[in-house]
PDB file of N, CA and C in Angstrom:
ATOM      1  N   UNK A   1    -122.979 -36.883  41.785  1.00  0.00           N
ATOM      2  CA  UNK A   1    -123.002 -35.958  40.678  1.00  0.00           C
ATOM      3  C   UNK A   1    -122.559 -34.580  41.178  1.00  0.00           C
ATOM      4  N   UNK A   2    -121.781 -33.901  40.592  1.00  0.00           N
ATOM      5  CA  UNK A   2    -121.052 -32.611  40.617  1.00  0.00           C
ATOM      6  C   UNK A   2    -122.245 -31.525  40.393  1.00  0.00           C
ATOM      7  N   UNK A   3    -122.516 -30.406  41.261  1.00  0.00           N
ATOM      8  CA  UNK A   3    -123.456 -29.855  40.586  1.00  0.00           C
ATOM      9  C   UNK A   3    -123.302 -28.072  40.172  1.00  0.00           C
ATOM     10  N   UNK A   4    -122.251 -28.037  40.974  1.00  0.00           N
ATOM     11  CA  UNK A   4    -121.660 -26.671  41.226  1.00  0.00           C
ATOM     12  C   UNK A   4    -120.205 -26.788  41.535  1.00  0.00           C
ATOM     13  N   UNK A   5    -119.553 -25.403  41.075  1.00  0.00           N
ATOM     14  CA  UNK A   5    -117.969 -24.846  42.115  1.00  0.00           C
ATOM     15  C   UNK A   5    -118.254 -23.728  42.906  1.00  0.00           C
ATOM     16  N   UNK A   6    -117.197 -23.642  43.967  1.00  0.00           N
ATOM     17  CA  UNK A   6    -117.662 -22.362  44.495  1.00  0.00           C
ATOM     18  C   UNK A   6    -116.130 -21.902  44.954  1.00  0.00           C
ATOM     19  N   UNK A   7    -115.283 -21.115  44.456  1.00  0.00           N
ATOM     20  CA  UNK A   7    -113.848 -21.146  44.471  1.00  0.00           C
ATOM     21  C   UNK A   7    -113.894 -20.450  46.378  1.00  0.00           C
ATOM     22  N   UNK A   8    -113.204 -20.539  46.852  1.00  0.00           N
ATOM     23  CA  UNK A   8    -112.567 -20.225  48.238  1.00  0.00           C
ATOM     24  C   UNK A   8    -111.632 -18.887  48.021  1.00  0.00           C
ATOM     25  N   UNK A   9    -111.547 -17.677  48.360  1.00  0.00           N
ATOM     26  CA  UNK A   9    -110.521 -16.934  47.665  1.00  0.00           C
ATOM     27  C   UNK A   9    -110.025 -16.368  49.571  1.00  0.00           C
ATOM     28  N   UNK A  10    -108.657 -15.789  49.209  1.00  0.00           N
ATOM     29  CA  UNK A  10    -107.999 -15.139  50.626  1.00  0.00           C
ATOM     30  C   UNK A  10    -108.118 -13.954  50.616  1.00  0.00           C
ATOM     31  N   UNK A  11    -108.430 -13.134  51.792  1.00  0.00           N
ATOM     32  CA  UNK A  11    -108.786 -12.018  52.317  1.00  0.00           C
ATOM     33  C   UNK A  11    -108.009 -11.380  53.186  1.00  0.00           C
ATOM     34  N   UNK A  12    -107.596 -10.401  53.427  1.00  0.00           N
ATOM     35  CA  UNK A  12    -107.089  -9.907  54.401  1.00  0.00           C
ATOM     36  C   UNK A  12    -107.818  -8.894  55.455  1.00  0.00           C
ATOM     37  N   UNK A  13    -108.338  -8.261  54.910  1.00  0.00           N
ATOM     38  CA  UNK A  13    -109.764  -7.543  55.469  1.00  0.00           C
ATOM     39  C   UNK A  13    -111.126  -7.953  54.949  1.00  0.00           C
ATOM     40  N   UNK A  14    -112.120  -8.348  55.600  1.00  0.00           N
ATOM     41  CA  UNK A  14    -113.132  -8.848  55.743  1.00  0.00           C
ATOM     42  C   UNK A  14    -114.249  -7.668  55.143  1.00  0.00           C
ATOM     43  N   UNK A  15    -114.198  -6.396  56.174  1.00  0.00           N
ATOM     44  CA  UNK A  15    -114.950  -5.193  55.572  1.00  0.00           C
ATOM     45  C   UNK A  15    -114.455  -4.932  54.248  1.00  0.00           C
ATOM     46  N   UNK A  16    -112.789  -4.734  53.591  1.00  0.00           N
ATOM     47  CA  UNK A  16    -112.518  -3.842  52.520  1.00  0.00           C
ATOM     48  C   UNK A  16    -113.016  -5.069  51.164  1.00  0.00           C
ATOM     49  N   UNK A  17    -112.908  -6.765  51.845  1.00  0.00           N
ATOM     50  CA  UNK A  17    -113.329  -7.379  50.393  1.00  0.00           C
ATOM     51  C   UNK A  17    -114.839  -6.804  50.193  1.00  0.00           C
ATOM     52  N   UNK A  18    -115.343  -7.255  51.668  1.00  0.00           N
ATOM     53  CA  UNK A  18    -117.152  -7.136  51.033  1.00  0.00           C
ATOM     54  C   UNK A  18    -117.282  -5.937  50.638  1.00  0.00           C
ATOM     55  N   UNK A  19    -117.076  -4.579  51.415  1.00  0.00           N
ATOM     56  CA  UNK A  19    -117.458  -3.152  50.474  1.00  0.00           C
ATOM     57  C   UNK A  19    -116.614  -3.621  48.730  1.00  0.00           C
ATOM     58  N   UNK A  20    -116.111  -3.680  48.729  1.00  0.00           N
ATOM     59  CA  UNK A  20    -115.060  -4.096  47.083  1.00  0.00           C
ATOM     60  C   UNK A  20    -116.153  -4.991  46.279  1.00  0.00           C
ATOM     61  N   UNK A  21    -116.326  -5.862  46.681  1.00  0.00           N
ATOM     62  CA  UNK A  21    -117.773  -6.621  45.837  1.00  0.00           C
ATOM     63  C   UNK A  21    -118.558  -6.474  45.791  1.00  0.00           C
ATOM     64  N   UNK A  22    -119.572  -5.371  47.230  1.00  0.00           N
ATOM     65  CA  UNK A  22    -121.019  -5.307  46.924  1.00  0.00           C
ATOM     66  C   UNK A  22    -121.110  -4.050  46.157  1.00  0.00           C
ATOM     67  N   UNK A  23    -119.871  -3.012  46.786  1.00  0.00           N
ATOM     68  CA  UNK A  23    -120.504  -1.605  46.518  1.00  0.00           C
ATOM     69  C   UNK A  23    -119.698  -1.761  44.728  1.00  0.00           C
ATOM     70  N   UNK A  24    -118.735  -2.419  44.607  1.00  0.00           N
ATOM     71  CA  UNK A  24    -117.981  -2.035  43.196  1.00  0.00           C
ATOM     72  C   UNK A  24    -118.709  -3.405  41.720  1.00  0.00           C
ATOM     73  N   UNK A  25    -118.701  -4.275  42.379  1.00  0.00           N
ATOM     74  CA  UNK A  25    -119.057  -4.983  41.734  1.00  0.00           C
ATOM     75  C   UNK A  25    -120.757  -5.453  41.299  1.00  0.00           C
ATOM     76  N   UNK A  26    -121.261  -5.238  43.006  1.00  0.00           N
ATOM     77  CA  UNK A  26    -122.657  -5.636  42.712  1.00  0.00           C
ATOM     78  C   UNK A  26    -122.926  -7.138  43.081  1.00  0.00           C
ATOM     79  N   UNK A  27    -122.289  -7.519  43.594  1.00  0.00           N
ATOM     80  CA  UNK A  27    -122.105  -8.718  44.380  1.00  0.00           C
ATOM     81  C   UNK A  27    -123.257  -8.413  45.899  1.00  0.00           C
ATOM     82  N   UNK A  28    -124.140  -9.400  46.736  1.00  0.00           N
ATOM     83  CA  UNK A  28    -124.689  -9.677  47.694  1.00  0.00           C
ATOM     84  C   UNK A  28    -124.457 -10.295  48.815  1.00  0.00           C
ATOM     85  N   UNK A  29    -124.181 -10.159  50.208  1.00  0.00           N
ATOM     86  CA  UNK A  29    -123.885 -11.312  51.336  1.00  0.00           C
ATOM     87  C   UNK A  29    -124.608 -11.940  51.336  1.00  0.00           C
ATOM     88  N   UNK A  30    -124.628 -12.879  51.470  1.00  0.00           N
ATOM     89  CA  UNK A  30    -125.713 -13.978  51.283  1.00  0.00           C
ATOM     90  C   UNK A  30    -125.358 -15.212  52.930  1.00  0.00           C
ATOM     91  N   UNK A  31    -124.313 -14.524  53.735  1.00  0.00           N
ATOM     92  CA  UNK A  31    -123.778 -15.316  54.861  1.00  0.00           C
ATOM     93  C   UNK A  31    -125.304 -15.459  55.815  1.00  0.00           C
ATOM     94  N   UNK A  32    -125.713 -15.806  56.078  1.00  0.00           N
ATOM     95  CA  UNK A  32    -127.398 -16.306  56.910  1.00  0.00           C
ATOM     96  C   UNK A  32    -126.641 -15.821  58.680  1.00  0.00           C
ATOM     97  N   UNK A  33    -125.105 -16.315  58.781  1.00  0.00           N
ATOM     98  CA  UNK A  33    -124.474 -15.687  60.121  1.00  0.00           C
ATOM     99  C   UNK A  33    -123.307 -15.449  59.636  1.00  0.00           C
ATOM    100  N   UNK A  34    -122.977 -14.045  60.282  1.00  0.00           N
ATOM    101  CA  UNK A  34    -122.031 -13.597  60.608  1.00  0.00           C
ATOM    102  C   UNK A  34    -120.681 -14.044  60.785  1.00  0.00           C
ATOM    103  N   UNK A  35    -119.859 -14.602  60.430  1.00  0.00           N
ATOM    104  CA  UNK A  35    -118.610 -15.463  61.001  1.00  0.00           C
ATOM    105  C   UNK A  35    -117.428 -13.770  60.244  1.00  0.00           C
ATOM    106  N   UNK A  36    -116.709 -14.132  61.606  1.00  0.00           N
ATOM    107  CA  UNK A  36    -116.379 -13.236  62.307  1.00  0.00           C
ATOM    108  C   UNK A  36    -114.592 -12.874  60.949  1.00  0.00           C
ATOM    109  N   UNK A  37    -114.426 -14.095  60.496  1.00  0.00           N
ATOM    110  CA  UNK A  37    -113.554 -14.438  59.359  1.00  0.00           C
ATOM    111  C   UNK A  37    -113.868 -14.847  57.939  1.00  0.00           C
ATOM    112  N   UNK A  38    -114.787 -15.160  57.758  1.00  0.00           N
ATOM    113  CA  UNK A  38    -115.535 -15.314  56.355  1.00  0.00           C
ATOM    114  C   UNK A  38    -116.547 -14.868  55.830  1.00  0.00           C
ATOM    115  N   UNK A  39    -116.691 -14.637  54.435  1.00  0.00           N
ATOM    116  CA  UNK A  39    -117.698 -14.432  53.799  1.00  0.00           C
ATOM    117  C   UNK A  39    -118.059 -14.849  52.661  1.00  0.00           C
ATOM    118  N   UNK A  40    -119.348 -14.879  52.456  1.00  0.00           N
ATOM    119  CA  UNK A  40    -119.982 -15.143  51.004  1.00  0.00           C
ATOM    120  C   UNK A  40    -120.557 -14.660  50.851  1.00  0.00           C
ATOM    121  N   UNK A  41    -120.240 -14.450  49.623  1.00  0.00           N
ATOM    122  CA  UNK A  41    -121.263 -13.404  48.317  1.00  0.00           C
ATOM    123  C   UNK A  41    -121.675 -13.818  47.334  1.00  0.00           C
ATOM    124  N   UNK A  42    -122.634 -13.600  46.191  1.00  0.00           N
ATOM    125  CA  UNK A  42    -123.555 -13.990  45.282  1.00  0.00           C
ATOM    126  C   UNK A  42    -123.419 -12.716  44.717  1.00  0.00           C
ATOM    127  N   UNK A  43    -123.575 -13.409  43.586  1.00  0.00           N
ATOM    128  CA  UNK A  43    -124.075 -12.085  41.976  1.00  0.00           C
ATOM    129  C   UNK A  43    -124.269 -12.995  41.608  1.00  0.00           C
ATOM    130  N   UNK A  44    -125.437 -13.173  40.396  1.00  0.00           N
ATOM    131  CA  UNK A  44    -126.738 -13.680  39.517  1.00  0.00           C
ATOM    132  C   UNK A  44    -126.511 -14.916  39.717  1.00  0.00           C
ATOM    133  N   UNK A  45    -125.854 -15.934  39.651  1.00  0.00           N
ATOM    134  CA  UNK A  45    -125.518 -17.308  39.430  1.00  0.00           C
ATOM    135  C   UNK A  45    -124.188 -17.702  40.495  1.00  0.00           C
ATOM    136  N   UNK A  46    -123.604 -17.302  40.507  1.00  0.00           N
ATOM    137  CA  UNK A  46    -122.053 -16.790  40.693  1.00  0.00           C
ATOM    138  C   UNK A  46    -122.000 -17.013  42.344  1.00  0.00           C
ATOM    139  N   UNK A  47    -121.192 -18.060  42.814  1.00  0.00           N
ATOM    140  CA  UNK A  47    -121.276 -17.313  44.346  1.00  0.00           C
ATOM    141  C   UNK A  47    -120.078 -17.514  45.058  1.00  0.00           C
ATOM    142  N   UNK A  48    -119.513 -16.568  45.437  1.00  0.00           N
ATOM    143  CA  UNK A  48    -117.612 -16.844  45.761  1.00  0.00           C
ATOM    144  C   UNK A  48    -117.720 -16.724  47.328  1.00  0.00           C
ATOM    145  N   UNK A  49    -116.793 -17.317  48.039  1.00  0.00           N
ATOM    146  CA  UNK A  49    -116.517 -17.321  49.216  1.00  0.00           C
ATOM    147  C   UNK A  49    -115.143 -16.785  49.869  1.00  0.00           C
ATOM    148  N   UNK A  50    -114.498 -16.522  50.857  1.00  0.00           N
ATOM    149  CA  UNK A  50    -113.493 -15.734  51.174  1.00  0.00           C
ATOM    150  C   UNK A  50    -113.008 -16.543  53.014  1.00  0.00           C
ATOM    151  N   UNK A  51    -111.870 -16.339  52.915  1.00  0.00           N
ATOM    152  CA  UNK A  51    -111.419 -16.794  54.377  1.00  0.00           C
ATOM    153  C   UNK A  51    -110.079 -16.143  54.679  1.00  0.00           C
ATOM    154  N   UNK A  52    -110.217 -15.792  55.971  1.00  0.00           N
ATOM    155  CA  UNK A  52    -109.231 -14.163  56.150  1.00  0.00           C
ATOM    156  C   UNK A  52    -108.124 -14.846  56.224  1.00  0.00           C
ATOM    157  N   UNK A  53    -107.110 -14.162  55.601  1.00  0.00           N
ATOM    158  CA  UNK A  53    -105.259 -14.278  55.596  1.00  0.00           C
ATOM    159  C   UNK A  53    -104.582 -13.092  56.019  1.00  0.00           C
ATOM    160  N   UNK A  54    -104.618 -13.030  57.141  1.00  0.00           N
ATOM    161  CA  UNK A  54    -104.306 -11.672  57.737  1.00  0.00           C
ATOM    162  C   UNK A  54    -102.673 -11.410  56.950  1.00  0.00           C
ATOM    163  N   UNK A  55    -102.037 -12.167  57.038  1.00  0.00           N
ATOM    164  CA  UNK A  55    -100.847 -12.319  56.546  1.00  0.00           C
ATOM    165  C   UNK A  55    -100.303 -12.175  55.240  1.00  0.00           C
ATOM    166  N   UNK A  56    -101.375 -12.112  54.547  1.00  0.00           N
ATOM    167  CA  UNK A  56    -101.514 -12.441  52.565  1.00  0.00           C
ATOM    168  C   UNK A  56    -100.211 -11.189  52.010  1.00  0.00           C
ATOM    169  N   UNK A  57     -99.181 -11.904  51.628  1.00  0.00           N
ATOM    170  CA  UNK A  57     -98.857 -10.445  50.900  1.00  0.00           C
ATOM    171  C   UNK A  57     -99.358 -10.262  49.339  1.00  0.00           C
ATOM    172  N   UNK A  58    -100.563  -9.428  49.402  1.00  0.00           N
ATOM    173  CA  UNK A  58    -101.211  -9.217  47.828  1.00  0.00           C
ATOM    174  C   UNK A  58    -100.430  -9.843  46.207  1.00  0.00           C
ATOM    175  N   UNK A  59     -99.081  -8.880  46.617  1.00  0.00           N
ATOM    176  CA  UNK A  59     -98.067  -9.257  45.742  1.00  0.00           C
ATOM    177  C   UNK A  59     -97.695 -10.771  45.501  1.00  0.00           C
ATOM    178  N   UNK A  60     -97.859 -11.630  46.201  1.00  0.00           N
ATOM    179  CA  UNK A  60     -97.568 -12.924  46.127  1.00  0.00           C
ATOM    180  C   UNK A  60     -98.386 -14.045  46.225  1.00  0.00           C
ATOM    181  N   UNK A  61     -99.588 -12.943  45.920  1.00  0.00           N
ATOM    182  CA  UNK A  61    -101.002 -14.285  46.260  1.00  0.00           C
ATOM    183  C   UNK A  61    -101.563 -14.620  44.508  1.00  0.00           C
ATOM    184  N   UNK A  62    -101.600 -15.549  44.317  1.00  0.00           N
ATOM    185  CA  UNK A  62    -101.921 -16.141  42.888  1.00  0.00           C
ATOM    186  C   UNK A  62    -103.224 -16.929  42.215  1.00  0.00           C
ATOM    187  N   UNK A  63    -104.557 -16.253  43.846  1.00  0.00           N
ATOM    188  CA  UNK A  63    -105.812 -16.316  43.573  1.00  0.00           C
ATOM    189  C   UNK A  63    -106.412 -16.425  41.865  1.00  0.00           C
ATOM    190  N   UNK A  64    -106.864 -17.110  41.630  1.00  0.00           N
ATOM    191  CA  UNK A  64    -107.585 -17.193  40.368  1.00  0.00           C
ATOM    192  C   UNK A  64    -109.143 -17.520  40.362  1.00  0.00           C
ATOM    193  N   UNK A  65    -109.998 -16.781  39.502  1.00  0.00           N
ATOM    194  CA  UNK A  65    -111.380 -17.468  39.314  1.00  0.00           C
ATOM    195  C   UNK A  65    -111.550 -16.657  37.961  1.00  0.00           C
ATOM    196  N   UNK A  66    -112.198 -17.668  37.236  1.00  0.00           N
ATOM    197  CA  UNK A  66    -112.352 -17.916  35.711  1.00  0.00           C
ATOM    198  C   UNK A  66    -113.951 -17.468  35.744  1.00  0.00           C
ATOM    199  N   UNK A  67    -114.909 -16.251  35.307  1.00  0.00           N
ATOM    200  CA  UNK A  67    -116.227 -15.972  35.508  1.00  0.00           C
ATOM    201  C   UNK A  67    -116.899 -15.909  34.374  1.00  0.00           C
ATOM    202  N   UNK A  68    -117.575 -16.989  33.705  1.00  0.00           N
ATOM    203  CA  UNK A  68    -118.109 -16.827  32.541  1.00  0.00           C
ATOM    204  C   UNK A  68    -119.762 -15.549  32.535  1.00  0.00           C
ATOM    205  N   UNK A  69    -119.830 -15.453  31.598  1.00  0.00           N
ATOM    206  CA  UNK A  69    -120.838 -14.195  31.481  1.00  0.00           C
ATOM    207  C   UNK A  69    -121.248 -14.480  30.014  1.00  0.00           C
ATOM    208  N   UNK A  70    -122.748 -13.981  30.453  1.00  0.00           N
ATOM    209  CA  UNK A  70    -123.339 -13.572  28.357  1.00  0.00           C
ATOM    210  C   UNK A  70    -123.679 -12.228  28.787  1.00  0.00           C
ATOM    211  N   UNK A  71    -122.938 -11.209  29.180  1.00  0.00           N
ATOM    212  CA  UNK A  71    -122.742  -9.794  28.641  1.00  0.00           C
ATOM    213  C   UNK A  71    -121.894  -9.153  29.196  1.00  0.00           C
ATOM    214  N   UNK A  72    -120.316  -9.729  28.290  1.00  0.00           N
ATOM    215  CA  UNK A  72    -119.318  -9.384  29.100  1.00  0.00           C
ATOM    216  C   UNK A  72    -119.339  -7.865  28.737  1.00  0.00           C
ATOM    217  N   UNK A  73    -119.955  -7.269  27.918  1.00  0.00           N
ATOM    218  CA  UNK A  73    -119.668  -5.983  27.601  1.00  0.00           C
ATOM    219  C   UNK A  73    -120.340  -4.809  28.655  1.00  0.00           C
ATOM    220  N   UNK A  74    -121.074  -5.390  29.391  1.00  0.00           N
ATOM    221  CA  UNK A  74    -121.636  -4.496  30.359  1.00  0.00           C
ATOM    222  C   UNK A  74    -121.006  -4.709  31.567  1.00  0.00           C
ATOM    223  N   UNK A  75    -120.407  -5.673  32.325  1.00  0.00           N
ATOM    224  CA  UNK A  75    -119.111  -6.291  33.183  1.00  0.00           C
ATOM    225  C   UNK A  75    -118.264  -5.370  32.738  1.00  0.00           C
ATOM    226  N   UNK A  76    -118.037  -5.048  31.666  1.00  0.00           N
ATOM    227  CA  UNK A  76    -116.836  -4.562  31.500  1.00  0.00           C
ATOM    228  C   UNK A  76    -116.937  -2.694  31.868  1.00  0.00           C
ATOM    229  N   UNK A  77    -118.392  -2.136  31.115  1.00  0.00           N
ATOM    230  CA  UNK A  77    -118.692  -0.862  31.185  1.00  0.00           C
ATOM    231  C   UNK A  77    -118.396  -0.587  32.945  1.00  0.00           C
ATOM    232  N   UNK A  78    -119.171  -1.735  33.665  1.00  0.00           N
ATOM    233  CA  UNK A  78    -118.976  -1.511  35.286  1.00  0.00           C
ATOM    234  C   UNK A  78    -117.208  -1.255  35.854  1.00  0.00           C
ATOM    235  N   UNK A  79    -116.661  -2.197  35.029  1.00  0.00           N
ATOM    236  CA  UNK A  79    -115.027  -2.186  35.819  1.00  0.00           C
ATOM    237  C   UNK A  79    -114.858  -0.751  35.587  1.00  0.00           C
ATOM    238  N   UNK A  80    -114.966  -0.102  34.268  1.00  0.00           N
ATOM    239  CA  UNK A  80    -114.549   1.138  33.749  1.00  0.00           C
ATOM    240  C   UNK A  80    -114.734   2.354  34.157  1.00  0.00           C
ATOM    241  N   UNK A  81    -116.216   2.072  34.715  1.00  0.00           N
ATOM    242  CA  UNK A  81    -116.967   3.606  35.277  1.00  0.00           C
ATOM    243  C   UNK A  81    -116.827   3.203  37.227  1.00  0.00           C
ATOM    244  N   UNK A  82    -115.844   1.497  37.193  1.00  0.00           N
ATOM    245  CA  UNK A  82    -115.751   1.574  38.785  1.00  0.00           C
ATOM    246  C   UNK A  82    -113.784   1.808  39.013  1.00  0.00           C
ATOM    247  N   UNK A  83    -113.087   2.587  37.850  1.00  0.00           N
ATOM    248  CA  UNK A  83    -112.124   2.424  37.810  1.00  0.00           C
ATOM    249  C   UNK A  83    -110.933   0.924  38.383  1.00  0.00           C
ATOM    250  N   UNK A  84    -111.782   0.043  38.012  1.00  0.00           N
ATOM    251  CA  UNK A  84    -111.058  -1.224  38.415  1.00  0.00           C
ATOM    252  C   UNK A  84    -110.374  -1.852  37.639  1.00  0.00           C
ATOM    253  N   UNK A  85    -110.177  -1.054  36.170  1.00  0.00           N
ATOM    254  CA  UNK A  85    -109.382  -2.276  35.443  1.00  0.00           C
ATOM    255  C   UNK A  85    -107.674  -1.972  35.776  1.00  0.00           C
ATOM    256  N   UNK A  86    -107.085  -2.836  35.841  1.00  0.00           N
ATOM    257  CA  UNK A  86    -105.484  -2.722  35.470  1.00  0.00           C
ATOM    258  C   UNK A  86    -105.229  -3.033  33.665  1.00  0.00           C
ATOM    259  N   UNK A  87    -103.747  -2.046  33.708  1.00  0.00           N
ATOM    260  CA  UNK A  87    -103.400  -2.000  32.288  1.00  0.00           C
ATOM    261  C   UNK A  87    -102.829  -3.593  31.743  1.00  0.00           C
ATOM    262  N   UNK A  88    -102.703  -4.234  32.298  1.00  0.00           N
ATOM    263  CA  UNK A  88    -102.265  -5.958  31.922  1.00  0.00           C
ATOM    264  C   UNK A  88    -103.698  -6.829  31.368  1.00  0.00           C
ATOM    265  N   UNK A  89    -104.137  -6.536  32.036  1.00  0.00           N
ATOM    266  CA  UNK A  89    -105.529  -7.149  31.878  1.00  0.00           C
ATOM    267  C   UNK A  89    -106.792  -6.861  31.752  1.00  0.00           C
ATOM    268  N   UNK A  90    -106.936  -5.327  31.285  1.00  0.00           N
ATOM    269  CA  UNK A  90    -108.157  -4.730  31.561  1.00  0.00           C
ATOM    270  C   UNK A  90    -108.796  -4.585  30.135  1.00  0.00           C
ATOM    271  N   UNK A  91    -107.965  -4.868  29.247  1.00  0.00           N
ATOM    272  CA  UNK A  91    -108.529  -4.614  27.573  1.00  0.00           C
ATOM    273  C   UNK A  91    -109.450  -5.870  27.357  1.00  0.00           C
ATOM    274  N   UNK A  92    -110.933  -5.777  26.490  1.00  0.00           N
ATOM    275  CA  UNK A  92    -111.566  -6.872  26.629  1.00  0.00           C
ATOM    276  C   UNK A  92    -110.947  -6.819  25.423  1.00  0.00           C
ATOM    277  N   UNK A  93    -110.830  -8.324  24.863  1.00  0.00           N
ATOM    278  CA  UNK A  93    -110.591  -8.746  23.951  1.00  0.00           C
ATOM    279  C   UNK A  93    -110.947 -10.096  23.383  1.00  0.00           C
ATOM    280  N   UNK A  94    -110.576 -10.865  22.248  1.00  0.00           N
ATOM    281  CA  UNK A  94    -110.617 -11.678  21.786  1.00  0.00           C
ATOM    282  C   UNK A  94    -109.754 -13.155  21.835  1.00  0.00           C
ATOM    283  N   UNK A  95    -110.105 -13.777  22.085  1.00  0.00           N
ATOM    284  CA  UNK A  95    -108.588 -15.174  22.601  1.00  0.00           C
ATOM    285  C   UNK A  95    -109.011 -16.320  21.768  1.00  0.00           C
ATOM    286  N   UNK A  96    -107.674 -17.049  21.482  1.00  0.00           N
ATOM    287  CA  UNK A  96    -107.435 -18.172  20.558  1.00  0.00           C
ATOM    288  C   UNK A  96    -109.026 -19.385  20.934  1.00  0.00           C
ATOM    289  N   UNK A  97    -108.682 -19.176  22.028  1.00  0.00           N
ATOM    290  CA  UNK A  97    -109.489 -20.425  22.158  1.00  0.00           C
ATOM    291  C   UNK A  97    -111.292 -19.886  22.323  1.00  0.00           C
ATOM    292  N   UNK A  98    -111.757 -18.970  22.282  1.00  0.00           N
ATOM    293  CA  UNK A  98    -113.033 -18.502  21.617  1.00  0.00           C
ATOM    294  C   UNK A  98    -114.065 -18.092  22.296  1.00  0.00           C
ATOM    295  N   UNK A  99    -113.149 -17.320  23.267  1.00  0.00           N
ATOM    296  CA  UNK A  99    -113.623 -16.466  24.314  1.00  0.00           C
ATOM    297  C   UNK A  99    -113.540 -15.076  24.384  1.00  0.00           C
ATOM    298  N   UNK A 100    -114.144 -14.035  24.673  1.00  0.00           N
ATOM    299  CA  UNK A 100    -114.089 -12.949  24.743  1.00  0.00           C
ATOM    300  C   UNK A 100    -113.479 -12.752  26.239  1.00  0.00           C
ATOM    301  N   UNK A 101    -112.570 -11.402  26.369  1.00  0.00           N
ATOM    302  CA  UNK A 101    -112.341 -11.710  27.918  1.00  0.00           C
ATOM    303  C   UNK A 101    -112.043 -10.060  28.756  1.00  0.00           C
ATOM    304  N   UNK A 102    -111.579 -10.468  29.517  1.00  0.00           N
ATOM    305  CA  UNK A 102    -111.279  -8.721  30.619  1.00  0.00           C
ATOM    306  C   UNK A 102    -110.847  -9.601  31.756  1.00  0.00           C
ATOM    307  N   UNK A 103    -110.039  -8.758  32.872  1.00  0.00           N
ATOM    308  CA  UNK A 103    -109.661  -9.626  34.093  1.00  0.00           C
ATOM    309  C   UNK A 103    -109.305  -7.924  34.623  1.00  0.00           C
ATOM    310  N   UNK A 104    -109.652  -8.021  36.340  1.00  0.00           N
ATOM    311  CA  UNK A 104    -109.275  -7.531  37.044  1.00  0.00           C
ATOM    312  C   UNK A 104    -109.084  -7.939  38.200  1.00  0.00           C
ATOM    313  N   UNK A 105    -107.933  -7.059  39.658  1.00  0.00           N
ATOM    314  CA  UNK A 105    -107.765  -7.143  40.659  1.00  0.00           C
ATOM    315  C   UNK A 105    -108.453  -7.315  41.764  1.00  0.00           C
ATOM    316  N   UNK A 106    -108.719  -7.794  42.874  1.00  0.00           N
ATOM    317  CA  UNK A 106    -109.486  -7.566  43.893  1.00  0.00           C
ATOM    318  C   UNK A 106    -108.669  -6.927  44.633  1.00  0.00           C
ATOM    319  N   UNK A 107    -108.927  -6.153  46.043  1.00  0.00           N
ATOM    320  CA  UNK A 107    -108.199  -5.718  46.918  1.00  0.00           C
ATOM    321  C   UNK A 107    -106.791  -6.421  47.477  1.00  0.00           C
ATOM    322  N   UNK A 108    -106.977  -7.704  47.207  1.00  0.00           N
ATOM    323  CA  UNK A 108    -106.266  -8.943  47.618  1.00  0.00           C
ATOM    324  C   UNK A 108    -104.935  -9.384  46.492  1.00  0.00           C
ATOM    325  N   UNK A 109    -105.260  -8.988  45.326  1.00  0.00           N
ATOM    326  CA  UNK A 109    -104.885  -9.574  43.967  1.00  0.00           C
ATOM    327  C   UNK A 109    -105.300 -10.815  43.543  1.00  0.00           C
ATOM    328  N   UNK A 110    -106.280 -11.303  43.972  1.00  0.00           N
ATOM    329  CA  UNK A 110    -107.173 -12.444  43.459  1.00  0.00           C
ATOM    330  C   UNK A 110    -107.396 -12.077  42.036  1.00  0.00           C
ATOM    331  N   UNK A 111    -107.535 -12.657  41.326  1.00  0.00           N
ATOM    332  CA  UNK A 111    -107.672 -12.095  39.637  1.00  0.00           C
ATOM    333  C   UNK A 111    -109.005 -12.818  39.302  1.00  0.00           C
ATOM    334  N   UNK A 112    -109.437 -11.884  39.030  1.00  0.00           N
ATOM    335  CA  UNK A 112    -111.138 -12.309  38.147  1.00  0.00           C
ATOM    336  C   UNK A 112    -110.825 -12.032  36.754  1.00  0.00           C
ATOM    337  N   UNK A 113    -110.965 -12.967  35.963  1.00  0.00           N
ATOM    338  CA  UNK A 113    -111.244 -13.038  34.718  1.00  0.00           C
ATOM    339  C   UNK A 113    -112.640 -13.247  34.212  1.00  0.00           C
ATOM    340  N   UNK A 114    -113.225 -12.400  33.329  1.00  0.00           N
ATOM    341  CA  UNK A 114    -114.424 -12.671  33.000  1.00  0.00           C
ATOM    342  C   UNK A 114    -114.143 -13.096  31.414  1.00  0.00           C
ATOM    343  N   UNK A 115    -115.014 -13.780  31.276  1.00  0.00           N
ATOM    344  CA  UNK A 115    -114.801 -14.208  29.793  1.00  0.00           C
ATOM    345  C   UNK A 115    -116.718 -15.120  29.276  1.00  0.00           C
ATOM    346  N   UNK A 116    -116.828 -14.320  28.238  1.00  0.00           N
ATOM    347  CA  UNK A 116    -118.015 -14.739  27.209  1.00  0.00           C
ATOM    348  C   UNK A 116    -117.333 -15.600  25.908  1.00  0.00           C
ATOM    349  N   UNK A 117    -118.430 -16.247  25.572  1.00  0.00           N
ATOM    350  CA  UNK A 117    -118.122 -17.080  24.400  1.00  0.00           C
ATOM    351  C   UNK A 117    -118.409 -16.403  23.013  1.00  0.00           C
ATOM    352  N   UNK A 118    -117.359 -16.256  22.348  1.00  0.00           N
ATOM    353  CA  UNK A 118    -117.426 -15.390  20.686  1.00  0.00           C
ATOM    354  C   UNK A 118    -118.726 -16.269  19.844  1.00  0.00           C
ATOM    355  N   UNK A 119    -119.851 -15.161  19.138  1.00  0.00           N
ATOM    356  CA  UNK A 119    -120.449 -16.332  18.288  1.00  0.00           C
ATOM    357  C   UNK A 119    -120.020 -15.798  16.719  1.00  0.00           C
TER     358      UNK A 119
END
C-alpha cells in the first residue's frame, strides 16, 4: 500500500536552498544527520527532499511539485510579504479544473505550485 510521496528536487547550494525554505517559507530540517549533499525539510504535512546538482543550470531545470493546501490565501500573503512571487505565476487564481492556485520559484527554479480546492 502507497502511503505517501516525497518529490526529490535539485539543488545547487545546499545552505542557499535550506535558508530559502526555512527562513522564507517556514519549512523545518528535519535531516536526524547531516549529509554533506542533501536535505530534508518538513512544513505541516509536506516533506520535500533535495540532492545537490552543482551543475544545474536554473534556466533549464523543469523541477515540479504540485502542494495542496486549505489556506491557500495565507501561503499566498507569505510569498507576497516574502517577495517571492514571479509575474507568470504569482496571481492566485481560479482554474478549470477546481482548484484555486499561485506557483512560485525556488532558488533553483523548481516550481511550487500551491493549489486549494474551490467550494
Amino acid at each position: 500500500m502507497i502511503t505517501s510521496i516525497i518529490p526529490k528536487l535539485p539543488m545547487r547550494s545546499k545552505n542557499l536552498t535550506k535558508s530559502f525554505y526555512i527562513h522564507q517559507l517556514g519549512f523545518t530540517d528535519i535531516g536526524a544527520t547531516d549529509y554533506p549533499n542533501y536535505l530534508l525539510l518538513k512544513k505541516d504535512e509536506v516533506e520535500l527532499q533535495f540532492f545537490e546538482f552543482e551543475n544545474l543550470n536554473p534556466l533549464e531545470n523543469y523541477g515540479q511539485v504540485y502542494i495542496r493546501t486549505n489556506d491557500i490565501e495565507a501561503l499566498h500573503k507569505l510569498a507576497i510579504d516574502q517577495n517571492l512571487l514571479f509575474s507568470a505565476g504569482g496571481w492566485i487564481e481560479p482554474k478549470p479544473w477546481g482548484q484555486i492556485e499561485f506557483s512560485l520559484l525556488d532558488p533553483d527554479h523548481n516550481l511550487l505550485t500551491f493549489g486549494q480546492e474551490m467550494k
